[in-house]
Structure formats: structure tokens, C-alpha cells
Protein backbone atom coordinates (compact mmCIF):
# COMPACT_ATOMS: atom_id res chain seq x y z
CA UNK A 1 0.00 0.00 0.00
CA UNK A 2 1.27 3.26 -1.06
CA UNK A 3 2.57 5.79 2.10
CA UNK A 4 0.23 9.04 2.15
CA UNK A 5 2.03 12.07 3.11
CA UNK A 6 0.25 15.19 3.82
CA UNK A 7 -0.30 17.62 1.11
CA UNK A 8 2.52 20.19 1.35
CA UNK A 9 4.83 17.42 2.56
CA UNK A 10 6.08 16.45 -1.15
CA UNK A 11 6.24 20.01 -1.96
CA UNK A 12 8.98 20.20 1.18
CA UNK A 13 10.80 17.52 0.30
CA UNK A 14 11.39 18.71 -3.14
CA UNK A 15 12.70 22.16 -1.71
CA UNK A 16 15.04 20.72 0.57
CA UNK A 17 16.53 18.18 -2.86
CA UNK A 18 16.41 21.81 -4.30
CA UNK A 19 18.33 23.66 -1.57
CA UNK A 20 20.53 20.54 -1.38
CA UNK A 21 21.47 20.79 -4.89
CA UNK A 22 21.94 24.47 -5.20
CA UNK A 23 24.20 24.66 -2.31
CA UNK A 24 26.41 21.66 -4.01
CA UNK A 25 26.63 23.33 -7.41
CA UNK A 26 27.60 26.72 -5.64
CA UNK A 27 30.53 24.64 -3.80
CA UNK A 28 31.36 22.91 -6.66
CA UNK A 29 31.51 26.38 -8.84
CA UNK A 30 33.55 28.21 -6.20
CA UNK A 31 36.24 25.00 -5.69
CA UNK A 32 36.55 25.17 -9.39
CA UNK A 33 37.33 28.98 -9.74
CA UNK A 34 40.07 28.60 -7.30
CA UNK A 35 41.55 25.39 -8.75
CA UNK A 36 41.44 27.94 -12.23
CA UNK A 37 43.28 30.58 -10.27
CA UNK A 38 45.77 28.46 -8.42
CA UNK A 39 46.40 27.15 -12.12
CA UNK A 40 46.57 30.16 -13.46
CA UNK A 41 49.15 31.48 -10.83
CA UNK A 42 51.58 28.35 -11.36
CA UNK A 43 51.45 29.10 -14.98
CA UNK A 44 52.02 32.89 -15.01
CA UNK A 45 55.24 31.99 -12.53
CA UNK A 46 56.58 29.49 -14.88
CA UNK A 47 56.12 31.89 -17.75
CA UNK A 48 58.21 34.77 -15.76
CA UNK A 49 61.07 32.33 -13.99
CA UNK A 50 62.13 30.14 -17.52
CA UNK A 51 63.28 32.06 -20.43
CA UNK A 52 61.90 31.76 -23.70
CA UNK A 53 64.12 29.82 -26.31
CA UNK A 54 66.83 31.79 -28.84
CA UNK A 55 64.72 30.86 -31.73
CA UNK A 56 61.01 32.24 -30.35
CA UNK A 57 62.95 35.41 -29.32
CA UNK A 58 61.20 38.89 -31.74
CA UNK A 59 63.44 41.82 -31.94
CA UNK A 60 61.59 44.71 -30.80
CA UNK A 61 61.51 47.34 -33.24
CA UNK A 62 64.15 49.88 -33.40
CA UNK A 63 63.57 52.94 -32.03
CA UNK A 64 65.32 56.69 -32.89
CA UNK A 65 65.76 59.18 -29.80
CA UNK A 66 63.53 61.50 -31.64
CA UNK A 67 60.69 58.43 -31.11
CA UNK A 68 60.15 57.43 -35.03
CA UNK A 69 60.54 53.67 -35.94
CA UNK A 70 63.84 53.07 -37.97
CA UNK A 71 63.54 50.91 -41.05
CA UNK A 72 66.66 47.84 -40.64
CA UNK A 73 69.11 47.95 -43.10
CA UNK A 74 68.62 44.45 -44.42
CA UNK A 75 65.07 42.70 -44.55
CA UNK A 76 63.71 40.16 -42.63
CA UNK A 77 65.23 36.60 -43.36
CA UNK A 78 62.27 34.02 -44.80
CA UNK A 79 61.10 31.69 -42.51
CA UNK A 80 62.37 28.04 -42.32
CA UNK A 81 60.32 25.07 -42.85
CA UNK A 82 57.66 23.33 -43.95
CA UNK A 83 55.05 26.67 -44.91
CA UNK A 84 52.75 28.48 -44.09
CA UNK A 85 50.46 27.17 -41.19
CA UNK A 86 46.65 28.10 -41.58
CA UNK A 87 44.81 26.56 -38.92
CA UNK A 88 40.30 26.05 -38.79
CA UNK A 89 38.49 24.98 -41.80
CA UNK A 90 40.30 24.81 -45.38
């Protein structure tokens, strides 16, 4: 035989599941921003403390005293291997 509950009883129970299930998803949300931050931190402090290699290494552009850019003498050198890289649909 089915249990009988009293009318507002179901309606209860469901906003308890409810509260119970709100209050995970806000934990959950909140653990995940910090892991994001604490990940975020490690990387930012392993960008500053290794140095980037020779070859990934841009000369910044020359600048004159007066503040104008200075065109190089010489041209930049084509780039070395296998072409140009396009990346997304084709």
C-alpha cells in the first residue's frame, strides 16, 4: 500500500533536494574557480622564472631618440620550414 504524506509534505521535500542541490553546485563552482586561479598562478610563474628559447625570441623594433621607428638595413630573413600554417576549416 502506497505511504500518504500530507499535502505540502512532497512540496517540502522537493525544496530541501532543491536547496541541497543548489548549495552543491555553488561549492562545486567556487572549488573550481580557485583550482582555475591556483592554475593560473603556477602558470604565469613558470612563464616569468624560464626564459623563452633563442629561436622564439622577436626583436623589438628599433627605435630613434627623436621616437620614429627606424627601417633595418637588411630585410627580414624568410622563414624556415615546412610553410605556411593556416589553422580552422580549409
Amino acid at each position: 500500500m502506497p505511504r500518504q504524506q500530507a499535502p505540502g509534505a512532497a512540496a517540502g521535500e522537493r525544496d530541501r533536494g532543491v536547496r541541497k542541490v543548489t548549495s552543491l553546485t555553488w561549492r562545486a563552482g567556487a572549488a573550481g574557480i580557485a583550482c582555475s586561479a591556483l592554475i593560473g598562478a603556477a602558470l604565469a610563474y613558470h612563464a616569468e622564472a624560464s626564459p623563452a628559447p633563442a629561436s622564439t625570441v622577436r626583436p623589438r623594433p628599433h627605435h630613434s631618440p627623436s621616437g620614429q621607428i627606424v627601417v633595418p638595413a637588411q630585410p627580414p630573413q624568410p622563414a624556415t620550414g615546412s610553410g605556411q600554417v593556416s589553422s580552422g576549416a580549409s
